[in-house]
PDB file of N, CA and C in Angstrom:
ATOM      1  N   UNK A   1       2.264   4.598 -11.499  1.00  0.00           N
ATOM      2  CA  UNK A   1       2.288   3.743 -10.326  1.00  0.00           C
ATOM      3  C   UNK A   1       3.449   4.123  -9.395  1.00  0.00           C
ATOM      4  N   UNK A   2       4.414   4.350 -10.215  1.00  0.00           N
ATOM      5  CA  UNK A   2       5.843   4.779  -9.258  1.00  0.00           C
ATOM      6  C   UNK A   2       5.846   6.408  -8.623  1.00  0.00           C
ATOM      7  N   UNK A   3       4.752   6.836  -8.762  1.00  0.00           N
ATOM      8  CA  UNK A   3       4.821   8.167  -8.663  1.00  0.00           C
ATOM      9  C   UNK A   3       3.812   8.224  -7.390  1.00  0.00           C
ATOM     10  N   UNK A   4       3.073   7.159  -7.151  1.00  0.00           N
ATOM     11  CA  UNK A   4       1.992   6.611  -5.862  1.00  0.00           C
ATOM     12  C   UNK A   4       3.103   5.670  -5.112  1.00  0.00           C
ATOM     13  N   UNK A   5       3.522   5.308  -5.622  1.00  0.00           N
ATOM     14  CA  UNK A   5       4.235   4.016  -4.379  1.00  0.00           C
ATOM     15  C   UNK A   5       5.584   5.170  -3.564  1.00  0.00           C
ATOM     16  N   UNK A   6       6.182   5.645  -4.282  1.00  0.00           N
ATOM     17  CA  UNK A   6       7.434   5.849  -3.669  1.00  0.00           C
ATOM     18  C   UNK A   6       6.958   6.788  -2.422  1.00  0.00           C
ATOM     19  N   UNK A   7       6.148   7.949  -2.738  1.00  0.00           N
ATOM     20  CA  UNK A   7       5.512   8.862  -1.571  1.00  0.00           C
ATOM     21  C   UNK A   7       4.745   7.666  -0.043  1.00  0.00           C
ATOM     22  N   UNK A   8       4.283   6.835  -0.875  1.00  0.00           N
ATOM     23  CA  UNK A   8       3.606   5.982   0.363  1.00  0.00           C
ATOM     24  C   UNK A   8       4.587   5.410   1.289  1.00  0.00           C
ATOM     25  N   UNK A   9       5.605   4.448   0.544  1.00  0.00           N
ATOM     26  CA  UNK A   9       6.602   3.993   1.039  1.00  0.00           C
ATOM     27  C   UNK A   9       7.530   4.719   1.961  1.00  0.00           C
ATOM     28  N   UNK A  10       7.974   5.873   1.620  1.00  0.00           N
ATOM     29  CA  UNK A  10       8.309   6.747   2.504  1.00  0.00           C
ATOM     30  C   UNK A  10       7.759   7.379   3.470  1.00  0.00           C
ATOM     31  N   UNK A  11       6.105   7.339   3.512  1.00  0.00           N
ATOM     32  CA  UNK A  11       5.275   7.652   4.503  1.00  0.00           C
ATOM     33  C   UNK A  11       5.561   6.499   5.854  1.00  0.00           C
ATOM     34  N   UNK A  12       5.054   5.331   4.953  1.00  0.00           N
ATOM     35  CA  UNK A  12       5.215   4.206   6.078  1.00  0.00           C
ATOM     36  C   UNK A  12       6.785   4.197   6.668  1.00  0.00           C
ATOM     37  N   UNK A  13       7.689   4.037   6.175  1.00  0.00           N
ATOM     38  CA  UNK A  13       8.935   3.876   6.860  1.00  0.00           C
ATOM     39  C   UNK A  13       9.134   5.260   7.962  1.00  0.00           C
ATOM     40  N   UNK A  14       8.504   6.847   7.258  1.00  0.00           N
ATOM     41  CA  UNK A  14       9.425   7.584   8.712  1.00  0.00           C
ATOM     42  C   UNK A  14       8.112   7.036   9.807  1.00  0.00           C
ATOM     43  N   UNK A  15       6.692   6.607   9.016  1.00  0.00           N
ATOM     44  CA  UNK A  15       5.541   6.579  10.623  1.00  0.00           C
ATOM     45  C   UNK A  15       5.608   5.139  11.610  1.00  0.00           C
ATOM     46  N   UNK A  16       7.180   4.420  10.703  1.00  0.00           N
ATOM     47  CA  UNK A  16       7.255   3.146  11.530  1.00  0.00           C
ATOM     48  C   UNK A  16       8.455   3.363  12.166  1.00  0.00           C
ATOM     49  N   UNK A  17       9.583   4.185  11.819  1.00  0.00           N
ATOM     50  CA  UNK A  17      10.555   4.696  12.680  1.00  0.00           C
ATOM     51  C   UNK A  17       9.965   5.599  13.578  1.00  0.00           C
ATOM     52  N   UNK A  18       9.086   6.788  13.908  1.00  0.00           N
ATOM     53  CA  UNK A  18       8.500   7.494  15.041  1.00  0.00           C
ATOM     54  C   UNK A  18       7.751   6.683  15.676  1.00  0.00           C
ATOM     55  N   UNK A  19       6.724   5.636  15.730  1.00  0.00           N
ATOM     56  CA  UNK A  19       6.297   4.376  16.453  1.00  0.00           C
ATOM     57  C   UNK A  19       7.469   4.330  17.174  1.00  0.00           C
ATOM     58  N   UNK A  20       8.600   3.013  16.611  1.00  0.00           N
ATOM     59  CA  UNK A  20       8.899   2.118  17.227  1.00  0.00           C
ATOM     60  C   UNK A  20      10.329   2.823  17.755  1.00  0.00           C
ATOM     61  N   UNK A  21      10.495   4.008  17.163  1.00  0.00           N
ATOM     62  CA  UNK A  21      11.708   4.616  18.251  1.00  0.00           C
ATOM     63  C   UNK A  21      12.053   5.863  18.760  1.00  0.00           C
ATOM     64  N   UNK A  22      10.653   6.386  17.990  1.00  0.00           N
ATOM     65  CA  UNK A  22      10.213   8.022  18.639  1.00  0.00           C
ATOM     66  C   UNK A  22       9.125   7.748  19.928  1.00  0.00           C
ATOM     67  N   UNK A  23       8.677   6.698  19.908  1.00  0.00           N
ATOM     68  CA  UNK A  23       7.787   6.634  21.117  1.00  0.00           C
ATOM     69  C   UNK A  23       7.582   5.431  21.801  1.00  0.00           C
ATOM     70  N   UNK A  24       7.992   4.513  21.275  1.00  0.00           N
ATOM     71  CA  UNK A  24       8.079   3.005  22.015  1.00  0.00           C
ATOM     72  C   UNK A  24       9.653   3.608  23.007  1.00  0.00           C
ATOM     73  N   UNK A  25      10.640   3.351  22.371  1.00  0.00           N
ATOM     74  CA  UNK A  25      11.744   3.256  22.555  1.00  0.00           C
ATOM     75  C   UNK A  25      12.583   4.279  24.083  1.00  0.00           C
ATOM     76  N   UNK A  26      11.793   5.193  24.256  1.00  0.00           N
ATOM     77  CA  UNK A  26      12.018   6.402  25.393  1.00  0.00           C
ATOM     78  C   UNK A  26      11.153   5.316  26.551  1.00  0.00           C
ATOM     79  N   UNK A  27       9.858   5.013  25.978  1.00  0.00           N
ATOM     80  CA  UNK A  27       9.364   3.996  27.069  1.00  0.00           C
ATOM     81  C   UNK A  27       9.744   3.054  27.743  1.00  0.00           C
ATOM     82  N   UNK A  28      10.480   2.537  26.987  1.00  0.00           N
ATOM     83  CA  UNK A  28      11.543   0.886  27.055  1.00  0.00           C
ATOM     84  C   UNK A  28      12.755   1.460  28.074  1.00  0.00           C
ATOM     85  N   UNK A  29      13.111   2.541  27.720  1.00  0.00           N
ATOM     86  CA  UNK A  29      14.699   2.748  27.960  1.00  0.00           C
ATOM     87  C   UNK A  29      14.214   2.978  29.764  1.00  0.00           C
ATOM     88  N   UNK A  30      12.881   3.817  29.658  1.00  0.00           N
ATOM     89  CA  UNK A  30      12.125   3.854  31.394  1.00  0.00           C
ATOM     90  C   UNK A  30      12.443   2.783  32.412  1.00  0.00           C
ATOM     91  N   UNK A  31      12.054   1.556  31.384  1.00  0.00           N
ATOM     92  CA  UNK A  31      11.902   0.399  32.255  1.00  0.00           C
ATOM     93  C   UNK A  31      12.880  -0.494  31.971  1.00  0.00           C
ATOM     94  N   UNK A  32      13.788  -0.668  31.092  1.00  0.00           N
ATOM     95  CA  UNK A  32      14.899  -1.977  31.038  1.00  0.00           C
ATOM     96  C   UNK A  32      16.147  -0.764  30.940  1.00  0.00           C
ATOM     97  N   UNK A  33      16.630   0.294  30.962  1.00  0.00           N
ATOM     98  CA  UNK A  33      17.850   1.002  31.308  1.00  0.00           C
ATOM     99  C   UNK A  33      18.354   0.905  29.738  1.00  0.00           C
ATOM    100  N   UNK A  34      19.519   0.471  29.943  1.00  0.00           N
ATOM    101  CA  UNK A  34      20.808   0.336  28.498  1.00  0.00           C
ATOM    102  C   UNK A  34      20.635  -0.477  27.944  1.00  0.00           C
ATOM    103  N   UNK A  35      19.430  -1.886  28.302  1.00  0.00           N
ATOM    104  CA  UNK A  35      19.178  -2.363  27.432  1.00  0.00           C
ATOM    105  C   UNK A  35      18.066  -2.620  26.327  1.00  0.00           C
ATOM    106  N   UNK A  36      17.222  -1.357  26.572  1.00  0.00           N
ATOM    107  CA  UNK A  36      15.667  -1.086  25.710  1.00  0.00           C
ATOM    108  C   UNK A  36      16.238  -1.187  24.204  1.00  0.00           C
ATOM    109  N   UNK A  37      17.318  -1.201  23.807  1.00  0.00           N
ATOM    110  CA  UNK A  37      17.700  -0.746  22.176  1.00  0.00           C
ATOM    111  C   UNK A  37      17.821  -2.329  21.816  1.00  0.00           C
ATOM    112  N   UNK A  38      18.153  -3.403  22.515  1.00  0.00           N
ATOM    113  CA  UNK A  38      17.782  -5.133  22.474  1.00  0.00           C
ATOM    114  C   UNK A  38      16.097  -5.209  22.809  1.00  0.00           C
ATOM    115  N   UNK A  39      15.567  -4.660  23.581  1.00  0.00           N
ATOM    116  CA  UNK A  39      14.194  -5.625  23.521  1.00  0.00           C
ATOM    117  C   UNK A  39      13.644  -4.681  22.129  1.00  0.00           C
ATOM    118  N   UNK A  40      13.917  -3.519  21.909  1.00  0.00           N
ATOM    119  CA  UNK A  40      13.201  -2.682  20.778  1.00  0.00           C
ATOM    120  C   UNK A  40      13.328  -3.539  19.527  1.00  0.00           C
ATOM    121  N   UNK A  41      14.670  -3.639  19.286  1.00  0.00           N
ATOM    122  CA  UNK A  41      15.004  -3.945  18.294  1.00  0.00           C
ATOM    123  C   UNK A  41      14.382  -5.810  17.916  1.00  0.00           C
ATOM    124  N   UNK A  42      14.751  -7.137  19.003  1.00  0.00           N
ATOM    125  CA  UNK A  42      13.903  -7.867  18.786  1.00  0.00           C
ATOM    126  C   UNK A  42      12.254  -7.695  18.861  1.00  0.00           C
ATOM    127  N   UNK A  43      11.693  -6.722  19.220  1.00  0.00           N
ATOM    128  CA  UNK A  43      10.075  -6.908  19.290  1.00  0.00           C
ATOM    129  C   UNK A  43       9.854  -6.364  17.886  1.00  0.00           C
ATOM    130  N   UNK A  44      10.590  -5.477  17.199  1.00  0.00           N
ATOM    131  CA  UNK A  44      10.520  -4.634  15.706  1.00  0.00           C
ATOM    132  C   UNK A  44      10.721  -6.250  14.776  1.00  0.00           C
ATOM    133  N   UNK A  45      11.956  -6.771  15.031  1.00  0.00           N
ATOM    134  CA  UNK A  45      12.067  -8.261  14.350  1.00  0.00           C
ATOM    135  C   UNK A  45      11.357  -9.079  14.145  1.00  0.00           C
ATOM    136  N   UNK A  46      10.726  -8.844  15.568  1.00  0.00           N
ATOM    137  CA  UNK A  46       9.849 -10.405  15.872  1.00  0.00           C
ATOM    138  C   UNK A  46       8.700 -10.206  14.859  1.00  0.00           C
ATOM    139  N   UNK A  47       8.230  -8.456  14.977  1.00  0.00           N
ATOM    140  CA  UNK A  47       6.816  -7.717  13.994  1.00  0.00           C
ATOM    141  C   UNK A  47       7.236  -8.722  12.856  1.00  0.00           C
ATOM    142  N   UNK A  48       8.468  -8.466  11.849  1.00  0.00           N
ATOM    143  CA  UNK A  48       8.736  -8.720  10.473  1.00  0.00           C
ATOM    144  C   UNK A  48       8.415 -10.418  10.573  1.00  0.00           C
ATOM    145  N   UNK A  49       8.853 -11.105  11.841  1.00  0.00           N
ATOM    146  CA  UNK A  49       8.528 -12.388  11.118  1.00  0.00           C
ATOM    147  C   UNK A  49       7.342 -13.048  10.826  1.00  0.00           C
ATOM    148  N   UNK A  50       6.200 -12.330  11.182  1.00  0.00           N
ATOM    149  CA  UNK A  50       4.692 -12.463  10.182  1.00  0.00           C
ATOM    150  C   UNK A  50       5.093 -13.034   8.555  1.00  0.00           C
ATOM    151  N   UNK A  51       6.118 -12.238   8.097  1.00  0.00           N
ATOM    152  CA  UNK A  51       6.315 -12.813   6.979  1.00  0.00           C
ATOM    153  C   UNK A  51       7.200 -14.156   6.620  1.00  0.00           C
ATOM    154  N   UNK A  52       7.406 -14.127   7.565  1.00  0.00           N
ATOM    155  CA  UNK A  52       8.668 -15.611   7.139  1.00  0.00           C
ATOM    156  C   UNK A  52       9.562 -15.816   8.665  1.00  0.00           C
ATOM    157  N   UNK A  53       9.747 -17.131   8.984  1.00  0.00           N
ATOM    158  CA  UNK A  53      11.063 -16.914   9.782  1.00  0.00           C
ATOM    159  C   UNK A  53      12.204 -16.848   9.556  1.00  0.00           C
ATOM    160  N   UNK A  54      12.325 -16.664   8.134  1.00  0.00           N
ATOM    161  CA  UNK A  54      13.444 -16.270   7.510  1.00  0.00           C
ATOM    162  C   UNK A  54      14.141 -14.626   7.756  1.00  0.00           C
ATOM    163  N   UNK A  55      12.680 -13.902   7.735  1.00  0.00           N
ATOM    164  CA  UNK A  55      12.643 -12.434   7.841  1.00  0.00           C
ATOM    165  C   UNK A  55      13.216 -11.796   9.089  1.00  0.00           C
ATOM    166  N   UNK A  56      12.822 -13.068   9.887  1.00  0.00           N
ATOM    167  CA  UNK A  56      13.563 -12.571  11.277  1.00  0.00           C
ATOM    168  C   UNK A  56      14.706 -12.278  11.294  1.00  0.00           C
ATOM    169  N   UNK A  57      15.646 -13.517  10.482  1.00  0.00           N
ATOM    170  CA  UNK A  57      16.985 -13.538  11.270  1.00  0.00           C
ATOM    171  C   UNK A  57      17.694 -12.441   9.965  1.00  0.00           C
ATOM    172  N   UNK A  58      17.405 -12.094   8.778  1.00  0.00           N
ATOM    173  CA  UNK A  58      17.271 -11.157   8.318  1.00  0.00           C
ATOM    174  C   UNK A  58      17.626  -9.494   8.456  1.00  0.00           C
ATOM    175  N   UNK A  59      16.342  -9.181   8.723  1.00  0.00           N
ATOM    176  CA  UNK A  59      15.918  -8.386  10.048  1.00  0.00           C
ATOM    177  C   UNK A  59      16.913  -7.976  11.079  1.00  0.00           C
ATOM    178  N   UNK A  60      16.833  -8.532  12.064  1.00  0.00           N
ATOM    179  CA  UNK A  60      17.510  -8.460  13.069  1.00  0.00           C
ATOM    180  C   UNK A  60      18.819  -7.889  13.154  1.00  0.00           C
ATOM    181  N   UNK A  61      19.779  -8.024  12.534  1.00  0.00           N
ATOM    182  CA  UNK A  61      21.006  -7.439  12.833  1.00  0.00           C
ATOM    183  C   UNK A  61      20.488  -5.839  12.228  1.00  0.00           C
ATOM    184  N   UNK A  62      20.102  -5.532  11.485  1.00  0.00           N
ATOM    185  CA  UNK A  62      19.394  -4.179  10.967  1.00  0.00           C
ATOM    186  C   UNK A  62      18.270  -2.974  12.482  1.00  0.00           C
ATOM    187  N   UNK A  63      17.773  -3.884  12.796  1.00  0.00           N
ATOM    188  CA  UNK A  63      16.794  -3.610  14.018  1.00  0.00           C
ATOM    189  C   UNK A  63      17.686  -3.122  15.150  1.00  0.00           C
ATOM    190  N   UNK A  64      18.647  -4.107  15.108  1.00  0.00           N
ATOM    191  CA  UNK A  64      19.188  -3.718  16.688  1.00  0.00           C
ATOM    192  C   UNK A  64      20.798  -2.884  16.415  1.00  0.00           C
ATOM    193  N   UNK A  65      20.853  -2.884  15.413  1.00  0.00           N
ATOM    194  CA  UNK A  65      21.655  -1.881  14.739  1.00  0.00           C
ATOM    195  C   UNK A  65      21.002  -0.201  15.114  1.00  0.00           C
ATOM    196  N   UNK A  66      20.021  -0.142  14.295  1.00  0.00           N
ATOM    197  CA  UNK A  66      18.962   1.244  14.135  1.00  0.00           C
ATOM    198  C   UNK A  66      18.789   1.411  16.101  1.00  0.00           C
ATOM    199  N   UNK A  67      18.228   0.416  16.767  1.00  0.00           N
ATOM    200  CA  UNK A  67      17.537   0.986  17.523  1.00  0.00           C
ATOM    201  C   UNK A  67      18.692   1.455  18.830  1.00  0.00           C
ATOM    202  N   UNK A  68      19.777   0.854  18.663  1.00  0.00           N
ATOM    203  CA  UNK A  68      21.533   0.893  19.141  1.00  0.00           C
ATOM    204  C   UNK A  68      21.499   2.422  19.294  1.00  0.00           C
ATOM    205  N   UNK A  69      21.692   2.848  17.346  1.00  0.00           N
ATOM    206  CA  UNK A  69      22.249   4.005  17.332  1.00  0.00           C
ATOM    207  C   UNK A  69      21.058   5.046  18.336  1.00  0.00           C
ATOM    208  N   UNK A  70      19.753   4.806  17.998  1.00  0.00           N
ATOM    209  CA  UNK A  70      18.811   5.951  18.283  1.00  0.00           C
ATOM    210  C   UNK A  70      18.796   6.188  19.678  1.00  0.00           C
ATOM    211  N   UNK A  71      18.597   4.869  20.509  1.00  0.00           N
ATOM    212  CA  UNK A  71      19.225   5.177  21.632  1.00  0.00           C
ATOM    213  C   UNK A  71      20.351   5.711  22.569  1.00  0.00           C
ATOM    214  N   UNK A  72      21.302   5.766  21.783  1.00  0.00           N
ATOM    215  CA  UNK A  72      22.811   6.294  22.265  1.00  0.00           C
ATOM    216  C   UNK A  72      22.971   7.352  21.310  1.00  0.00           C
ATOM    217  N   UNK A  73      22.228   7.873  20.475  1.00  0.00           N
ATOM    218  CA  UNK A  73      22.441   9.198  20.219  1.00  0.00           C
ATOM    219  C   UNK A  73      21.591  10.398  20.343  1.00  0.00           C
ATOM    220  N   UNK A  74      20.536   9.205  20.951  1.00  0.00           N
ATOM    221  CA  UNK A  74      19.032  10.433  21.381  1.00  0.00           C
ATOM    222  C   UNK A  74      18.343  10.930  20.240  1.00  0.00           C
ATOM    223  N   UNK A  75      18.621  10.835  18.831  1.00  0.00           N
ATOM    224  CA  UNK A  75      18.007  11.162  18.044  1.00  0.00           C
ATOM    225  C   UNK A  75      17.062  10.139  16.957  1.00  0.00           C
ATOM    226  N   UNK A  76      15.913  10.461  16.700  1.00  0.00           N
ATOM    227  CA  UNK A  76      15.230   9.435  15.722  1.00  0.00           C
ATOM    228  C   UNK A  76      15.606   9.580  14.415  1.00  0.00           C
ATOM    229  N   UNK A  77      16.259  10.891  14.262  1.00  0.00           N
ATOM    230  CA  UNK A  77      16.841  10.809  12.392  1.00  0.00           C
ATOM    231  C   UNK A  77      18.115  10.304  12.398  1.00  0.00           C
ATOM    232  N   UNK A  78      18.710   9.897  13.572  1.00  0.00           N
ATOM    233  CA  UNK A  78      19.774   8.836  13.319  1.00  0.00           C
ATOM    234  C   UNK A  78      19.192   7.585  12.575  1.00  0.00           C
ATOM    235  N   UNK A  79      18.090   7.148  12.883  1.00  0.00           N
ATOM    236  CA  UNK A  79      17.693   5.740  12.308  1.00  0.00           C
ATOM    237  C   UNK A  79      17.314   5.863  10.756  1.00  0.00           C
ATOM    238  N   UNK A  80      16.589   7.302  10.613  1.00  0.00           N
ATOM    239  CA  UNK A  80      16.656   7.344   9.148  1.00  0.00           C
ATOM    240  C   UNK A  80      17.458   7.490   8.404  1.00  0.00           C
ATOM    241  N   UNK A  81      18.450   7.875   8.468  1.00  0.00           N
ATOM    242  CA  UNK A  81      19.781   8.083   7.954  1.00  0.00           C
ATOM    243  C   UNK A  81      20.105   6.074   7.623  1.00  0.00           C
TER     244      UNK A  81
END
């Protein structure tokens, strides 16, 4: 089982970091300037609180952390790191 999950898991996390900050995030920065790495990062949050509104506030300092760095360093393997 651990030999199926861990490959998947790592699938989903780099194809939800290239989404939401390899290709959302260049879009955002188009239209709100210096501050696309705040709306990125709450609309990525807001996704997680499907599960709880707990998840949000959670969440959030992590989101706008990641989407901070990727934006001010231009790179998306900043966020994976």
């Amino acid at each position: 089982m651990i030999t199926i999950f861990i490959p998947l898991h790592l699938f989903a996390m780099l194809s939800e970091e290239l989404m939401w900050r390899g290709f959302f995030l260049p879009i955002q920065q188009d239209i709100f300037g210096n501050w696309a790495w705040v709306v990125n990062g709450l609309l990525w949050a807001w996704g997680y609180s499907c599960l709880s509104e707990v998840a949000f506030y959670h969440m959030l300092p992590s989101m706008l952390i990641a989407s901070w760095i990727t934006q001010f360093t231009h790179s998306t393997w900043a966020s994976f790191v």
